[in-house]
Protein backbone atom coordinates (compact mmCIF):
# COMPACT_ATOMS: atom_id res chain seq x y z
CA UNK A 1 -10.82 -20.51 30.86
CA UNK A 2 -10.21 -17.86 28.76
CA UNK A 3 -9.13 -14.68 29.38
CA UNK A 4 -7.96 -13.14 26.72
CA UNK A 5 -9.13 -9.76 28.14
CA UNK A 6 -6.27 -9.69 30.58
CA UNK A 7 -3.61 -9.79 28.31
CA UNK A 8 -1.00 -6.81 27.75
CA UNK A 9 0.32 -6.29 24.20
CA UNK A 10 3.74 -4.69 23.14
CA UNK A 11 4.21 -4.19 19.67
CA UNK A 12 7.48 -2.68 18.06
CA UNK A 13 8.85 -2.34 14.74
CA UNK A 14 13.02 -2.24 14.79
CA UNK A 15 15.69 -2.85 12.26
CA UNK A 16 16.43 -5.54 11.52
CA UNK A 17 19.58 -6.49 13.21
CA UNK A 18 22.96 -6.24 12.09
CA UNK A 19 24.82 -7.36 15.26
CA UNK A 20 25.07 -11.12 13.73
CA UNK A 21 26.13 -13.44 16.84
CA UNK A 22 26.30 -17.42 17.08
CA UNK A 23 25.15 -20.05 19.72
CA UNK A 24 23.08 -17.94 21.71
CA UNK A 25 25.40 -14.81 22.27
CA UNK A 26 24.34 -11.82 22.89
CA UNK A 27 23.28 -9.42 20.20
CA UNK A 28 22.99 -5.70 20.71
CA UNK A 29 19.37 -4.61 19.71
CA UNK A 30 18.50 -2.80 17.12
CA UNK A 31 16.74 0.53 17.06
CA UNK A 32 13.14 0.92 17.46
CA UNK A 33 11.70 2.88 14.93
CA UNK A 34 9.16 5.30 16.20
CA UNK A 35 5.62 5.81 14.69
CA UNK A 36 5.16 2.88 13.20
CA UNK A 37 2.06 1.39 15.44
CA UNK A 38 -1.09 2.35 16.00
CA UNK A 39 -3.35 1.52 18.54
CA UNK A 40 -0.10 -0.07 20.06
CA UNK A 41 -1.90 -1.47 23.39
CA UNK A 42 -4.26 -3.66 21.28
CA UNK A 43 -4.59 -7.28 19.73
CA UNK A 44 -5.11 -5.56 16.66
CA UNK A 45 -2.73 -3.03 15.32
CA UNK A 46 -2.33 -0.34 11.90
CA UNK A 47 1.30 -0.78 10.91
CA UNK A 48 2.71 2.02 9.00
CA UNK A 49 5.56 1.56 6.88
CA UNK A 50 9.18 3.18 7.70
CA UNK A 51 9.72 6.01 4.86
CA UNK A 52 14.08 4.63 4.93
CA UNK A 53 14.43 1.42 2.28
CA UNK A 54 15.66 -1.32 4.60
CA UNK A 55 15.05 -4.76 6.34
CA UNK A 56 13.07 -4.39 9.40
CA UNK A 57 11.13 -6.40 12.17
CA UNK A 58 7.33 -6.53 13.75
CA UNK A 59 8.11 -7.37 17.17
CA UNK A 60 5.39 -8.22 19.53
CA UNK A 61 5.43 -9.30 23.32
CA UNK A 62 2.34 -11.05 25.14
CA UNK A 63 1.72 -11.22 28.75
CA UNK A 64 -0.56 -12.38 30.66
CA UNK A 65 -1.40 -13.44 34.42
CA UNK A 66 0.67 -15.19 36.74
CA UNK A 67 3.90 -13.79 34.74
CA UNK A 68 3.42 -16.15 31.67
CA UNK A 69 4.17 -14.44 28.36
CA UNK A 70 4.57 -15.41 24.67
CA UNK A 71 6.44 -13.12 21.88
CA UNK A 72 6.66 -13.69 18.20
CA UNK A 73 8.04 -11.28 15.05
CA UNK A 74 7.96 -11.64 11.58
CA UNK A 75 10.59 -9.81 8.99
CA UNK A 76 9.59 -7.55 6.35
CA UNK A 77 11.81 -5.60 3.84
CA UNK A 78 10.58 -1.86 2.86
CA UNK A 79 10.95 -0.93 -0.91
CA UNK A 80 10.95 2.86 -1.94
CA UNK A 81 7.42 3.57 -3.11
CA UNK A 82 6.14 2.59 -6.78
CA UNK A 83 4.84 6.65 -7.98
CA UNK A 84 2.99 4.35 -11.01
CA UNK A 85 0.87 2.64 -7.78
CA UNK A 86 -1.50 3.55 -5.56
CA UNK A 87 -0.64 4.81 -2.04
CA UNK A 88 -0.86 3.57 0.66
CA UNK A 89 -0.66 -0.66 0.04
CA UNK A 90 -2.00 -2.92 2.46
CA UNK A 91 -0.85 -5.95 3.23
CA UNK A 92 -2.86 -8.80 5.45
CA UNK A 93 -1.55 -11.08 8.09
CA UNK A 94 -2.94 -14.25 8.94
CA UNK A 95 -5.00 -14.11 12.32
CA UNK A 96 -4.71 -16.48 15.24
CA UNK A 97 -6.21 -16.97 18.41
CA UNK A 98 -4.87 -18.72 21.47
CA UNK A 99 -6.87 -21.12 21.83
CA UNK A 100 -4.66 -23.91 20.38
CA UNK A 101 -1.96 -22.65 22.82
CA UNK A 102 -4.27 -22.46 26.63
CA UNK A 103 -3.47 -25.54 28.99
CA UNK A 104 -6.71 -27.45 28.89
CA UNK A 105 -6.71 -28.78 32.81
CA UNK A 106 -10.18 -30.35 33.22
């Protein structure tokens, strides 16, 4: 069934990271960077743009019942705003739904 109404959502934005390891080590992570998210709880989030130039990451964390979770992030890079365009730019990610990842045990 689905049940998409009990699941939890934790979204961050952090640096990206600059603690570089190989074959699974550890890596030290990076700073969050605070007031970034809106409506952080939700499916659907408002992410606002660090003001520092830099390479960052969207971070999100999904759980659900019976302790299963799923987490995914994508990497952006911030550029120091354009005064010749307009303010603020949006930019659209592609929307899924989980459908093509529930256990279908009929």
């Amino acid at each position: 069934s689905n049940n998409n109404k009990n699941l939890k959502y934790v979204w961050e934005v952090r640096e990206e990271s600059t603690d570089r390891k190989s074959g699974g080590d550890a890596e030290a992570e990076p700073p969050e960077v605070p007031g970034c998210i809106k409506n952080k709880g939700n499916n659907t989030i408002l992410v606002k743009a660090p003001l520092k130039e830099g390479e960052y990451r969207l971070y999100v964390k999904v759980f659900g019942e019976g302790n299963k979770f799923c987490y995914a992030n994508i990497p952006f890079y911030v550029k120091p705003a354009d005064p010749f365009l307009p303010q603020p730019q949006k930019i659209k990610f592609k929307n899924y739904d989980l459908k093509s990842f529930e256990n279908d045990n009929k």
